[in-house]
N, C-alpha and C. Protein backbone atom coordinates (compact mmCIF):
# COMPACT_ATOMS: atom_id res chain seq x y z
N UNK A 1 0.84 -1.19 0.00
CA UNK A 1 0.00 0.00 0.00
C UNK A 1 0.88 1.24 0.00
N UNK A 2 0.31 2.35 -0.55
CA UNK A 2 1.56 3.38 -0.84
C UNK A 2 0.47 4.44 0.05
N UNK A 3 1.22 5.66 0.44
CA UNK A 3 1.42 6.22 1.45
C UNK A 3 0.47 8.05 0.52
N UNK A 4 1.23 7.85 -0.58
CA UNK A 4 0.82 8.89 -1.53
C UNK A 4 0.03 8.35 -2.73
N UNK A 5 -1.04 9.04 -2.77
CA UNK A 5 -2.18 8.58 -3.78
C UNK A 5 -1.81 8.52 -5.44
N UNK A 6 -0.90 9.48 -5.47
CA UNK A 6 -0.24 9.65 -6.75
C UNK A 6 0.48 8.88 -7.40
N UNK A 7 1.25 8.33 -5.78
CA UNK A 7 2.42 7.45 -6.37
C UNK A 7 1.50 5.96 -6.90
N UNK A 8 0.74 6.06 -5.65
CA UNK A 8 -0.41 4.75 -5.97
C UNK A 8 -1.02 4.19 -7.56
N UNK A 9 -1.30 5.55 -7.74
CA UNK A 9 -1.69 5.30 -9.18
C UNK A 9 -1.06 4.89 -10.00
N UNK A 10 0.59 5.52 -9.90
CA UNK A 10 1.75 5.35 -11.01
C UNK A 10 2.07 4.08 -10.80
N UNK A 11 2.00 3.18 -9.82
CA UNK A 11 2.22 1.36 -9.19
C UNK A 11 1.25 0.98 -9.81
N UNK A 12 -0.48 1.08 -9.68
CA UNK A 12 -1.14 0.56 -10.81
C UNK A 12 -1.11 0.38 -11.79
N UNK A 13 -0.77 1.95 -12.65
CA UNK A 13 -0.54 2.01 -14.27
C UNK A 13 0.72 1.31 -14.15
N UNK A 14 1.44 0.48 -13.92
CA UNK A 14 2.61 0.16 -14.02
C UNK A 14 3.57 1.42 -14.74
N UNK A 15 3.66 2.65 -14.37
CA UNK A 15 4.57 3.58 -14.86
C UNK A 15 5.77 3.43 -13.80
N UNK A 16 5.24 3.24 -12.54
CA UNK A 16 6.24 2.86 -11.10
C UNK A 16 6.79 1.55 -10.92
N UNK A 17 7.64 1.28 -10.69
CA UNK A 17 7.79 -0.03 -10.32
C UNK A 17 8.29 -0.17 -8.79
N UNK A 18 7.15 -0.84 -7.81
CA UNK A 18 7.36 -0.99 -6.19
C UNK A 18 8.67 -1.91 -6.15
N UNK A 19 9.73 -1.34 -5.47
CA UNK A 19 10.76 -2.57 -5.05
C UNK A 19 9.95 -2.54 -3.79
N UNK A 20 11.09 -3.95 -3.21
CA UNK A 20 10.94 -4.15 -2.06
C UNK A 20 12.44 -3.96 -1.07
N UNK A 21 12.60 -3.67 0.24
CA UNK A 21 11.59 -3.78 1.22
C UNK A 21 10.77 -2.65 1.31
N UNK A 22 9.27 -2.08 1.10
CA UNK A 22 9.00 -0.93 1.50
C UNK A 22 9.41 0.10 2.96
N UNK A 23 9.11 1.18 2.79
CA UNK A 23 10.09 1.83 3.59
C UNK A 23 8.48 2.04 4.82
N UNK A 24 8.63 1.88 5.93
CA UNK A 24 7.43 2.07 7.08
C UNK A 24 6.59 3.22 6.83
N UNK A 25 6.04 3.11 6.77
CA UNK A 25 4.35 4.03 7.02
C UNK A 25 4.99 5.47 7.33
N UNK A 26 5.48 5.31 8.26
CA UNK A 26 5.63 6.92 9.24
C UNK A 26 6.73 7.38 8.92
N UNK A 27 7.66 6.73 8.19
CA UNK A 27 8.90 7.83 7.59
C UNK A 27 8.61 8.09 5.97
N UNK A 28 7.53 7.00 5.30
CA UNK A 28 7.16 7.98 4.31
C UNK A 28 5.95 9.16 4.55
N UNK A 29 5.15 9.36 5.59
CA UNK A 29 4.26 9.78 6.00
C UNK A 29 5.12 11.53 6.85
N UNK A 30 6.42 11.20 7.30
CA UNK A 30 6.54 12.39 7.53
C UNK A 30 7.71 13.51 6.37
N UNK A 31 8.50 12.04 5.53
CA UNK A 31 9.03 12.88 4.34
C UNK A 31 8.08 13.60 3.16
N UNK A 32 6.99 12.92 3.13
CA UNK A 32 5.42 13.65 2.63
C UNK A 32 5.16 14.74 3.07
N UNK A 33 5.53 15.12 4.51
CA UNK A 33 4.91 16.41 4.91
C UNK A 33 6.37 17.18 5.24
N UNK A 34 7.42 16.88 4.91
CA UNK A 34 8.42 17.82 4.85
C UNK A 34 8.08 19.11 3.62
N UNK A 35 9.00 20.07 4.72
CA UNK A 35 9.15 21.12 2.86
C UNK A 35 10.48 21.24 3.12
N UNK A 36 10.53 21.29 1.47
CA UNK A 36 11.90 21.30 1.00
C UNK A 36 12.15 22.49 0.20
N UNK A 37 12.72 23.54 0.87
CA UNK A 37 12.98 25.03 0.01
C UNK A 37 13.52 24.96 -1.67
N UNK A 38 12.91 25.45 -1.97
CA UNK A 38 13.43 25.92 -3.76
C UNK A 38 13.34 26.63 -3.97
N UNK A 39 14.09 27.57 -4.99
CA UNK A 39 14.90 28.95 -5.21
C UNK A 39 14.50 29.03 -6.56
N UNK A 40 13.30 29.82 -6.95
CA UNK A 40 13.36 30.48 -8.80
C UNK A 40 13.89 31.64 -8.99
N UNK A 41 14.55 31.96 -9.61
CA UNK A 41 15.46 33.06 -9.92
C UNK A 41 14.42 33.55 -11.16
N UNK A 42 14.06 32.86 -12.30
CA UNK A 42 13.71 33.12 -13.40
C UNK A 42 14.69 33.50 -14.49
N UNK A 43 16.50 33.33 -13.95
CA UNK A 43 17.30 33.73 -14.72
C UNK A 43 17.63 32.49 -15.33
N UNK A 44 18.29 32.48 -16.85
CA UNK A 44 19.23 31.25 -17.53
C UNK A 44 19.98 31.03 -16.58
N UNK A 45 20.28 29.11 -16.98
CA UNK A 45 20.54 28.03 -16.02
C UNK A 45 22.63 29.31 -16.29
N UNK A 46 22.77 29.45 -17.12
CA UNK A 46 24.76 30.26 -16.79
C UNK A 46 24.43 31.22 -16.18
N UNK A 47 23.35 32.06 -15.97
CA UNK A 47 23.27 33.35 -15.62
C UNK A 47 23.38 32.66 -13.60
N UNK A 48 22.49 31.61 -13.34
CA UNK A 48 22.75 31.00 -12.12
C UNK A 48 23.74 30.27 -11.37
N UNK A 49 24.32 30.02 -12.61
CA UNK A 49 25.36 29.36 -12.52
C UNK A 49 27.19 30.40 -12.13
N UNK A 50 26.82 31.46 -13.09
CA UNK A 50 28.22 32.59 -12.76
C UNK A 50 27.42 32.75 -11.31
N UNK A 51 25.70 33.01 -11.11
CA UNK A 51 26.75 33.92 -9.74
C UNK A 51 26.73 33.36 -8.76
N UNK A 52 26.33 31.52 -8.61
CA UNK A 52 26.62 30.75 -7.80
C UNK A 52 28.41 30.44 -7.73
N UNK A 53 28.71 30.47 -8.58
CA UNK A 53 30.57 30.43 -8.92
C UNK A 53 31.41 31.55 -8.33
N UNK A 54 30.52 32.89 -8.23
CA UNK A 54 30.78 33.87 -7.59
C UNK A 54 30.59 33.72 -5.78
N UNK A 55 29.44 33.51 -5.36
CA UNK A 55 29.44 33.48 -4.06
C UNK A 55 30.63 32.31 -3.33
N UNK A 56 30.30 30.97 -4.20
CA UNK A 56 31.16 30.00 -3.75
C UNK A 56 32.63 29.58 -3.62
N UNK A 57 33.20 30.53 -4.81
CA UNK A 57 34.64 31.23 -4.67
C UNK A 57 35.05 31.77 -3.62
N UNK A 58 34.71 32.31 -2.54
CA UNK A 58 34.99 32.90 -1.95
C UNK A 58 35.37 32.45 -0.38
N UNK A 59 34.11 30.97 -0.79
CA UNK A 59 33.96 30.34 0.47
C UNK A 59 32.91 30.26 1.77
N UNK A 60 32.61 32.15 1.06
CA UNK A 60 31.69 32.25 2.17
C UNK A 60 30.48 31.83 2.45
N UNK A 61 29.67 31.78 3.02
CA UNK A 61 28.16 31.20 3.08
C UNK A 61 27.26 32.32 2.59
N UNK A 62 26.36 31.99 1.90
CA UNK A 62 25.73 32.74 1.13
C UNK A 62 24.76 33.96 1.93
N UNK A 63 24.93 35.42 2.10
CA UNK A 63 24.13 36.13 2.96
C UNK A 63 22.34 35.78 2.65
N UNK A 64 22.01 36.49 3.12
CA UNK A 64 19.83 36.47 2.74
C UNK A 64 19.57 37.81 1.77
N UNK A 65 21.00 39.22 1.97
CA UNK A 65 20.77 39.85 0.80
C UNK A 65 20.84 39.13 -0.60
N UNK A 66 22.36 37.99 -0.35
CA UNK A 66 22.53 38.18 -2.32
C UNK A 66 21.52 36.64 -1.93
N UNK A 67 21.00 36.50 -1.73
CA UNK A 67 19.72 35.25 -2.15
C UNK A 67 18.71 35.67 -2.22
N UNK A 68 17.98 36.71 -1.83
CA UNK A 68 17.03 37.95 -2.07
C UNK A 68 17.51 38.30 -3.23
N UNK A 69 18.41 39.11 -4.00
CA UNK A 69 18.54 39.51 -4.86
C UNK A 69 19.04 38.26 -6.02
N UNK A 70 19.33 37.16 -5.38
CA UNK A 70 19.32 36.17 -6.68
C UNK A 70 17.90 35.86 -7.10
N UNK A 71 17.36 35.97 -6.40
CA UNK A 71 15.96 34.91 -6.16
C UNK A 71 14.65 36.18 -6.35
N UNK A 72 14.53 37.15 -6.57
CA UNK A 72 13.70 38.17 -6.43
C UNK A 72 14.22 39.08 -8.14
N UNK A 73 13.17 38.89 -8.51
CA UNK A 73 12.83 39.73 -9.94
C UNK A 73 11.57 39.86 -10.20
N UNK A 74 10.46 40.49 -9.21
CA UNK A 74 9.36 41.06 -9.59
C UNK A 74 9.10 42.33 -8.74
N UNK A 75 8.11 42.76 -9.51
CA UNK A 75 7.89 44.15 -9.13
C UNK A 75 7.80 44.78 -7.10
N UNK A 76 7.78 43.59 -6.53
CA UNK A 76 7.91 44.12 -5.14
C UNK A 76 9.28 44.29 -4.61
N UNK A 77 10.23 43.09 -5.51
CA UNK A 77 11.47 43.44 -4.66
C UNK A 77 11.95 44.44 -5.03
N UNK A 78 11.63 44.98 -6.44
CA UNK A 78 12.21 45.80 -7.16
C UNK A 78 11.91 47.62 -6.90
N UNK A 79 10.57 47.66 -5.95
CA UNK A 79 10.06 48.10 -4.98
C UNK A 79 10.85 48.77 -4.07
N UNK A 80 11.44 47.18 -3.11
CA UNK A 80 11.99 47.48 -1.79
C UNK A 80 13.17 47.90 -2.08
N UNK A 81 13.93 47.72 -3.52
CA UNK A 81 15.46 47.87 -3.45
C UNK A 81 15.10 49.05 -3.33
N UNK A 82 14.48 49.63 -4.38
CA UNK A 82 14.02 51.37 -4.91
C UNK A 82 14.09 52.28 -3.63
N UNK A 83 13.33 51.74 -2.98
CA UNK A 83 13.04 52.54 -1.91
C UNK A 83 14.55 52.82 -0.67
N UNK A 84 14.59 51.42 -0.74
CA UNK A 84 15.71 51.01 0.21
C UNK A 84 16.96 51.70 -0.09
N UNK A 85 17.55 51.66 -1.25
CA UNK A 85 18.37 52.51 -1.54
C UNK A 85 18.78 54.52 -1.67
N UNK A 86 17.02 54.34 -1.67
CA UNK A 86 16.75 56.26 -1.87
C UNK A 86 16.65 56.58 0.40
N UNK A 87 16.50 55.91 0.75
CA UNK A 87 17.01 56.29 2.19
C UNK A 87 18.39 56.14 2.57
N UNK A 88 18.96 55.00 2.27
CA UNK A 88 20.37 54.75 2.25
C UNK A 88 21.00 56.04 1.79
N UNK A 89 20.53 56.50 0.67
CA UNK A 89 21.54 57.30 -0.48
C UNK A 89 22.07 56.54 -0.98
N UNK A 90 22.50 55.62 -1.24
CA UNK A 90 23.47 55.16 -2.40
C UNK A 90 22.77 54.57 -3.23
N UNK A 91 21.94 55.69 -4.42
CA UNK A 91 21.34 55.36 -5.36
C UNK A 91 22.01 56.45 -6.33
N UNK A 92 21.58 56.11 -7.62
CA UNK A 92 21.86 56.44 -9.13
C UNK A 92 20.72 56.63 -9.60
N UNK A 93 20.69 57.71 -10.46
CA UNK A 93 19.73 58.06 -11.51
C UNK A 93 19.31 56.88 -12.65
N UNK A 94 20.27 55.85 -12.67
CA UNK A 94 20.03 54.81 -13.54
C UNK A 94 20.36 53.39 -12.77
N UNK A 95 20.07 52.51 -13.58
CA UNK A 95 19.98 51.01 -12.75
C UNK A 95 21.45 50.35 -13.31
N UNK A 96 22.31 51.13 -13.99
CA UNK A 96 23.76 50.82 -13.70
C UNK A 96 24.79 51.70 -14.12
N UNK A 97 26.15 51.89 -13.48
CA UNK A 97 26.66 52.64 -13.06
C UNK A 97 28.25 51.84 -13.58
N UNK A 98 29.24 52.78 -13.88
CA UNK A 98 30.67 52.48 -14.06
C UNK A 98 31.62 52.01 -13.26
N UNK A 99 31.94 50.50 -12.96
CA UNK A 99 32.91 50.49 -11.60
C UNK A 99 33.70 51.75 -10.88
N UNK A 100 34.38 52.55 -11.78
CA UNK A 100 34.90 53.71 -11.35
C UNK A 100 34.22 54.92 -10.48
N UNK A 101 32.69 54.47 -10.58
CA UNK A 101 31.82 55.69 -9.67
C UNK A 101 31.51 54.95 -8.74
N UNK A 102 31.64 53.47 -8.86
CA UNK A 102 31.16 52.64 -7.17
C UNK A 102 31.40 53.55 -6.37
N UNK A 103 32.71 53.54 -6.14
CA UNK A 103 33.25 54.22 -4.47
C UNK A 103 32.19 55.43 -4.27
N UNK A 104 31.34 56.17 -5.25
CA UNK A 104 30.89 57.09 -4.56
C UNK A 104 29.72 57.30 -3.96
N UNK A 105 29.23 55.65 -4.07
CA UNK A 105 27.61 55.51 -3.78
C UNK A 105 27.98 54.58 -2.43
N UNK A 106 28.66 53.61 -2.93
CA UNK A 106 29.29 52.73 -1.55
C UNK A 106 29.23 53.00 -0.13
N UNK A 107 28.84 52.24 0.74
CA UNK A 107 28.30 52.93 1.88
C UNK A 107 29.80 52.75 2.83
N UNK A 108 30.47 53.67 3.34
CA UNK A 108 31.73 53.47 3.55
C UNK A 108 31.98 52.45 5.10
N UNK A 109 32.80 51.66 5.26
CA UNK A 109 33.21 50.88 5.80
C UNK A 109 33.78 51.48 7.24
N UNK A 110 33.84 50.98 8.45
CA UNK A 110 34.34 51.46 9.63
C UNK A 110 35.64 52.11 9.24
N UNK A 111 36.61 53.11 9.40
CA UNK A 111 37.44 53.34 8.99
C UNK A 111 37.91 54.14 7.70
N UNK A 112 36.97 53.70 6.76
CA UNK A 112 37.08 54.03 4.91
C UNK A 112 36.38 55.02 5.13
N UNK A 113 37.22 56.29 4.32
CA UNK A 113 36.80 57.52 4.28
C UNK A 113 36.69 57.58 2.84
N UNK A 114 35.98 56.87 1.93
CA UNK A 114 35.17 56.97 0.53
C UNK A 114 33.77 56.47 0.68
N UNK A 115 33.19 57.33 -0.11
CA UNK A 115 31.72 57.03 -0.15
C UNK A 115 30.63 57.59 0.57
N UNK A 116 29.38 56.98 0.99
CA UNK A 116 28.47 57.60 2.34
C UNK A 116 28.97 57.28 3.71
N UNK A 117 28.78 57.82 4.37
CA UNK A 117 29.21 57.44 5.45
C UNK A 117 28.30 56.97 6.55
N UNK A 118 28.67 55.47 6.78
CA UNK A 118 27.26 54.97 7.51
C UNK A 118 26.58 55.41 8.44
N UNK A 119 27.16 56.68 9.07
CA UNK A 119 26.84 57.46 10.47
C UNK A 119 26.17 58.38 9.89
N UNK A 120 26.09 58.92 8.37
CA UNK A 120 24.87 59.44 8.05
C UNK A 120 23.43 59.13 7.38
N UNK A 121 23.26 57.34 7.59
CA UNK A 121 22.78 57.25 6.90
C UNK A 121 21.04 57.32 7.99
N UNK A 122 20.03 57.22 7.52
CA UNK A 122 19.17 57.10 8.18
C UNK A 122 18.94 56.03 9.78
N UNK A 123 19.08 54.40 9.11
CA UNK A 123 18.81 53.81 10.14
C UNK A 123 20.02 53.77 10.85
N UNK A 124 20.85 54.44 10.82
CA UNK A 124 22.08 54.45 11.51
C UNK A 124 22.31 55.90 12.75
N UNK A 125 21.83 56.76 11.84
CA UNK A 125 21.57 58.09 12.60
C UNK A 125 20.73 57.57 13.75
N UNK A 126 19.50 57.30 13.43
CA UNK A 126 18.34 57.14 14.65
C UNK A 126 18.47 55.68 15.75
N UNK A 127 19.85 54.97 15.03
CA UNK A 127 20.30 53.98 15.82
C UNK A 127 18.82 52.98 15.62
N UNK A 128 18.40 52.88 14.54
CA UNK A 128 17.58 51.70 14.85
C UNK A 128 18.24 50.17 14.14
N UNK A 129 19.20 50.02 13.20
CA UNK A 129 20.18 49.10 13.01
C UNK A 129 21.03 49.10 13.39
N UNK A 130 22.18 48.34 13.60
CA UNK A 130 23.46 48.35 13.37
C UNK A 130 24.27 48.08 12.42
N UNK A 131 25.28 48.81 12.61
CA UNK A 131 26.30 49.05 11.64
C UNK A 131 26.71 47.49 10.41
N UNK A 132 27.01 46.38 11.37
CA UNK A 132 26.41 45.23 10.82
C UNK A 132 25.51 44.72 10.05
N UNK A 133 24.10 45.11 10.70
CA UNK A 133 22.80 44.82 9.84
C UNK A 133 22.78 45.47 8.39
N UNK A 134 23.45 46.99 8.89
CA UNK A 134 23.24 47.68 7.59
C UNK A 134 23.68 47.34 6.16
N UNK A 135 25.20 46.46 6.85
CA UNK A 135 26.12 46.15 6.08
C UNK A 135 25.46 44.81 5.38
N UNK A 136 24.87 43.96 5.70
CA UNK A 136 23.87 42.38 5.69
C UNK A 136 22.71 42.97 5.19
N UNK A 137 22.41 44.53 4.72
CA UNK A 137 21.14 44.95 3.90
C UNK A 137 19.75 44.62 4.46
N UNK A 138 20.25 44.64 6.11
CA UNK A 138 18.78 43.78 6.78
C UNK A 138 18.04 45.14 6.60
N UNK A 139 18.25 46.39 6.16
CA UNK A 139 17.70 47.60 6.31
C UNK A 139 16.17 47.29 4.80
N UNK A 140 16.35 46.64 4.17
CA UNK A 140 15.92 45.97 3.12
C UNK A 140 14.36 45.39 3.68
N UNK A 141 15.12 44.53 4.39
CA UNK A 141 13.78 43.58 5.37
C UNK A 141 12.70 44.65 6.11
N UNK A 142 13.55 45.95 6.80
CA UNK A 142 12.28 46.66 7.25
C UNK A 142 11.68 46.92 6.00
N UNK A 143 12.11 47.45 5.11
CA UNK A 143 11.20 48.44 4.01
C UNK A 143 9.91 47.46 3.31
N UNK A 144 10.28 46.06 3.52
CA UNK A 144 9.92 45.38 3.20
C UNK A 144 8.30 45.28 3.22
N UNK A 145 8.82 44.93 4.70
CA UNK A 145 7.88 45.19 6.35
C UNK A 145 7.03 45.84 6.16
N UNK A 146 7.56 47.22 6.19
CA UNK A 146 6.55 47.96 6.17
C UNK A 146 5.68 48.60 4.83
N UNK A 147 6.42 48.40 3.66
CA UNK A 147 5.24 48.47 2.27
C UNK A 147 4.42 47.39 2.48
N UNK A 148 5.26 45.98 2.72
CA UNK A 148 3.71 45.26 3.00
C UNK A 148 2.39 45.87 3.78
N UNK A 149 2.78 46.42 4.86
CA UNK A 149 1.66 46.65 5.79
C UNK A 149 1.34 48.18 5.25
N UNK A 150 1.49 48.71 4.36
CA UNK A 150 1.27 49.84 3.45
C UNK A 150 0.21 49.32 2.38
N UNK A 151 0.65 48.72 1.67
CA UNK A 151 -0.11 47.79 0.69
C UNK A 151 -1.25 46.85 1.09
N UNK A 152 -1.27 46.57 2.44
CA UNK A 152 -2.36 45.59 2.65
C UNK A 152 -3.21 46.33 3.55
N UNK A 153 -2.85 47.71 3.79
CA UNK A 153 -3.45 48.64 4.85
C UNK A 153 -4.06 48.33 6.45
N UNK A 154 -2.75 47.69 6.86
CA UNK A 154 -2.58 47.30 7.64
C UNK A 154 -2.33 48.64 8.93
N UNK A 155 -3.02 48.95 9.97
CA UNK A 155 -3.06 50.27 10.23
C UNK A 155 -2.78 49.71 11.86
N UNK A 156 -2.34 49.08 12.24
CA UNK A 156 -2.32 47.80 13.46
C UNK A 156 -0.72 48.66 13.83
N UNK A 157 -0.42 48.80 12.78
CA UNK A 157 1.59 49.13 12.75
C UNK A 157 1.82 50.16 13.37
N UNK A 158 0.46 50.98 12.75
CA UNK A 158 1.05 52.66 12.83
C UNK A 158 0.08 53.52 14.10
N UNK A 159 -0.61 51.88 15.27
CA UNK A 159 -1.37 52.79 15.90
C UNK A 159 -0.71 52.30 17.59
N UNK A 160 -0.99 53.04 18.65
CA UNK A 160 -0.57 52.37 19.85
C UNK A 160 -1.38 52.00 20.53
């Protein structure tokens, strides 16, 4: 007896073929109700591929910004960057820019005297991130936050 109705069917139509020993009731019953995360980018399989080659070069473990921005190409994230970046300041009149003008949007580093300087930036001034978070783009996640509850008029946020 199979566990999933689907698979059941495909063992009837003979499209499946049951080996044996079957596996117990309750470990196919709870790998059934697992979730298993998956990532659509909507980009070509090289376009996923360079910038998985990119993060993994490096060694490091992948942040939740560049997997947000791998994984996000519709009009809300595109939204939160918009926004997210016009408080930051380090935005451009256009959606790309000359390596040579990086340094001047770049949000400058403890120490690095090029670029914005993170002590002026909004959530940094009013101390509601840290210098860290800012740097990990968790500043992203509020804006997020709160257009959702903008958009769904959610008024719970903005009352005491």
């Amino acid at each position: 007896m199979s566990v999933i109705p689907s698979a059941q069917l495909k063992v009837s139509n003979k499209i499946l073929i049951q080996k044996q020993p079957l596996l117990p009731v309750k470990l196919c019953l709870d790998f059934a109700d697992c979730e298993i995360p998956v990532v659509s980018t909507g980009q070509e399989d090289d376009k996923i591929k360079e910038i998985f080659c990119r993060i993994n070069s490096s060694g490091k473990k992948i942040s939740a910004h560049d997997l947000r921005q791998a994984s996000s190409e519709d009009p809300f994230a595109d939204l939160v960057r918009r926004c997210a970046i016009r408080i930051r300041g380090d935005y451009t009149y256009y959606d790309s820019i000359s390596m040579e003008d990086m340094r001047k949007i770049s949000i400058s580093g403890i120490g690095l005297e090029y670029g914005i300087s993170h002590k002026d930036i909004f959530w940094r001034r009013h101390n509601i991130i840290t210098y860290e978070n800012l740097r990990r783009s968790r500043d992203e996640e509020i804006v997020a936050s709160l257009l959702i509850n903008i958009l769904l008029h959610n008024t719970k946020l903005f009352t005491r």
